[in-house]
Protein backbone atom coordinates (compact mmCIF):
# COMPACT_ATOMS: atom_id res chain seq x y z
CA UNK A 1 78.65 -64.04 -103.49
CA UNK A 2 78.72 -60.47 -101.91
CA UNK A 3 82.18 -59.77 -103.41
CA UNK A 4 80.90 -60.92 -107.26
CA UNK A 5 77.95 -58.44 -106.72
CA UNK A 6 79.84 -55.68 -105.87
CA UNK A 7 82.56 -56.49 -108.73
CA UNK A 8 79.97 -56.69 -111.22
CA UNK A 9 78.30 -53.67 -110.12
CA UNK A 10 81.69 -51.86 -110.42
CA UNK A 11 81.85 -53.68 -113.85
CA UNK A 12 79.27 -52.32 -115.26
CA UNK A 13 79.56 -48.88 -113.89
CA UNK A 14 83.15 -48.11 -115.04
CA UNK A 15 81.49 -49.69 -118.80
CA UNK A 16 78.63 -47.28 -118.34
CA UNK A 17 81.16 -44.30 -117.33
CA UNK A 18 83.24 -45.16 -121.17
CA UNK A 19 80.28 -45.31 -122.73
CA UNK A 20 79.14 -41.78 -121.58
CA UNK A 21 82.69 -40.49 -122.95
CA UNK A 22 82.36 -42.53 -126.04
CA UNK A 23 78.35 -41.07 -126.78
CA UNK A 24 78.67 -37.51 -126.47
CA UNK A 25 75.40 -37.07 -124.27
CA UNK A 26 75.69 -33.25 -124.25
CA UNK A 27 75.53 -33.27 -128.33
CA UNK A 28 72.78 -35.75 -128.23
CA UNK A 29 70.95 -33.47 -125.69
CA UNK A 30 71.72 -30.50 -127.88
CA UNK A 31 70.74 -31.91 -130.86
CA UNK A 32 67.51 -33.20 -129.38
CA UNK A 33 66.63 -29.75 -128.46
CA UNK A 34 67.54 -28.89 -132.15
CA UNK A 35 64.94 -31.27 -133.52
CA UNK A 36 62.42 -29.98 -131.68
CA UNK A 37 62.83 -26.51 -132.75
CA UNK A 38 62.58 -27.99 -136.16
CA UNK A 39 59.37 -29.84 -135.11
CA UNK A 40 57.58 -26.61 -133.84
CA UNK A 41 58.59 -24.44 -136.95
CA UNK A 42 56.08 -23.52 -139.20
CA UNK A 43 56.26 -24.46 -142.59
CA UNK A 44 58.15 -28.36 -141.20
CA UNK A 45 55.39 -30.36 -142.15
CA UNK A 46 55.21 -28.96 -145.77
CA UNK A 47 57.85 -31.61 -146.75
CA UNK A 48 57.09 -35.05 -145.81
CA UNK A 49 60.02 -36.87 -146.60
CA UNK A 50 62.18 -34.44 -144.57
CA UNK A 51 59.95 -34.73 -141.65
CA UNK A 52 60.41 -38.43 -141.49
CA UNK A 53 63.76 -38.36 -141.44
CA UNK A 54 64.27 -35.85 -138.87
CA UNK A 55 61.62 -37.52 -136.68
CA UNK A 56 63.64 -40.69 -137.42
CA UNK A 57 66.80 -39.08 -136.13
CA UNK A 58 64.71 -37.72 -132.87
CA UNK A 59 63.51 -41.15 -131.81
CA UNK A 60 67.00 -42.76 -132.60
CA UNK A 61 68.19 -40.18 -130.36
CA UNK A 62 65.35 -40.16 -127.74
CA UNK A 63 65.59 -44.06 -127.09
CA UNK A 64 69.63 -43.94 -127.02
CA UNK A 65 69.75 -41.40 -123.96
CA UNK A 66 66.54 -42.53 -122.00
CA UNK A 67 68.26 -46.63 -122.14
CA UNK A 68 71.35 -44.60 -121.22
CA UNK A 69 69.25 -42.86 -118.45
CA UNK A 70 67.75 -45.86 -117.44
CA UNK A 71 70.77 -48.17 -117.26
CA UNK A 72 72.59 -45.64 -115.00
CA UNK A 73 69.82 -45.05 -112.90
CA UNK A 74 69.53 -48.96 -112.35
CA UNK A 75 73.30 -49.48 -111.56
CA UNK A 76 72.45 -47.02 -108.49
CA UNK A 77 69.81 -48.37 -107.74
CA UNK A 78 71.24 -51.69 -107.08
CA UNK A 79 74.20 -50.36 -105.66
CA UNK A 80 72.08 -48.99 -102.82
CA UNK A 81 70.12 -52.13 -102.19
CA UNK A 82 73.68 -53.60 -102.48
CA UNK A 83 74.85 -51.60 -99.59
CA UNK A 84 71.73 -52.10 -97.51
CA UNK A 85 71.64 -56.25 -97.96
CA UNK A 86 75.19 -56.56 -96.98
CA UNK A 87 74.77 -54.26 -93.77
CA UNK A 88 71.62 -56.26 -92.65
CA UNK A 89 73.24 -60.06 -94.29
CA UNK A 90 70.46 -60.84 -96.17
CA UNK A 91 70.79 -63.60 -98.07
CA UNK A 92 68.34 -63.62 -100.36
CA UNK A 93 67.75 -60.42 -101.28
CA UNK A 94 71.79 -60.69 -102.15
CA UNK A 95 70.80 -63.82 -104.31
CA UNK A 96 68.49 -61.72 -106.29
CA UNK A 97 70.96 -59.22 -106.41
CA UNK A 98 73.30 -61.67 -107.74
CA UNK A 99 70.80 -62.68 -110.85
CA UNK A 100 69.85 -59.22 -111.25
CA UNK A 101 73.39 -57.84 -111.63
CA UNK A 102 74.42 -60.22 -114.44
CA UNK A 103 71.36 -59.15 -116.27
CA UNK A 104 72.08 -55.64 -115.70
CA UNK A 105 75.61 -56.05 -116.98
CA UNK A 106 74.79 -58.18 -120.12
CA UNK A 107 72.38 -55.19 -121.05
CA UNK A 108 75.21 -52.75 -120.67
CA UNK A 109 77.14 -54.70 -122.50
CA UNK A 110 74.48 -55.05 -125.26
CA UNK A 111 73.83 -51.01 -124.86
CA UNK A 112 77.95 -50.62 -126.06
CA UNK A 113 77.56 -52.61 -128.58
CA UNK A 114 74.93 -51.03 -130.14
């Protein structure tokens, strides 16, 4: 079990790693920034429709990099309770591990194919 964990961690980490190359994130941070300058100039609100789509574009953006965030943050996460179940052999905790780390991979797999 201890050697599927750690192959699926590695899994999904070297998927997460293509993904970053594949997204951009420095554009997508730059941009961001962009859109809020936007936001905070006067005279933005004036035109409606524009606003909407720009505020569209900001939470498109905003969700994409915090999941993107969130997933690698997770993968280290788990990688360090990984580490710490297999120096002490506990069993169950690696169980969990085990269910957790297919989860964690079928939502980076949904996260590239989005």
């Amino acid at each position: 079990m201890s050697y599927e964990i750690k192959q699926a961690l590695k899994d999904a980490a070297a998927k997460l790693d293509r993904i970053r190359g594949c997204l951009d994130l420095g554009g997508m941070v730059q941009r961001q920034a962009e859109i809020e300058a936007l936001v905070a100039k006067e005279g933005f609100w004036n035109k409606p429709d524009g606003a909407k789509t720009v505020l569209k574009e900001r939470t498109v953006l905003s969700n994409r990099l915090e999941r993107f965030k969130g997933l690698a943050s997770e993968i280290e996460d788990t990688q360090g309770l990984y580490e710490m179940a297999v120096e002490e052999s506990d069993e169950a905790t690696l169980g969990d591990l085990s269910r957790q780390t297919t989860d964690l991979l079928q939502r980076v797999d949904r996260f590239a194919s989005n």
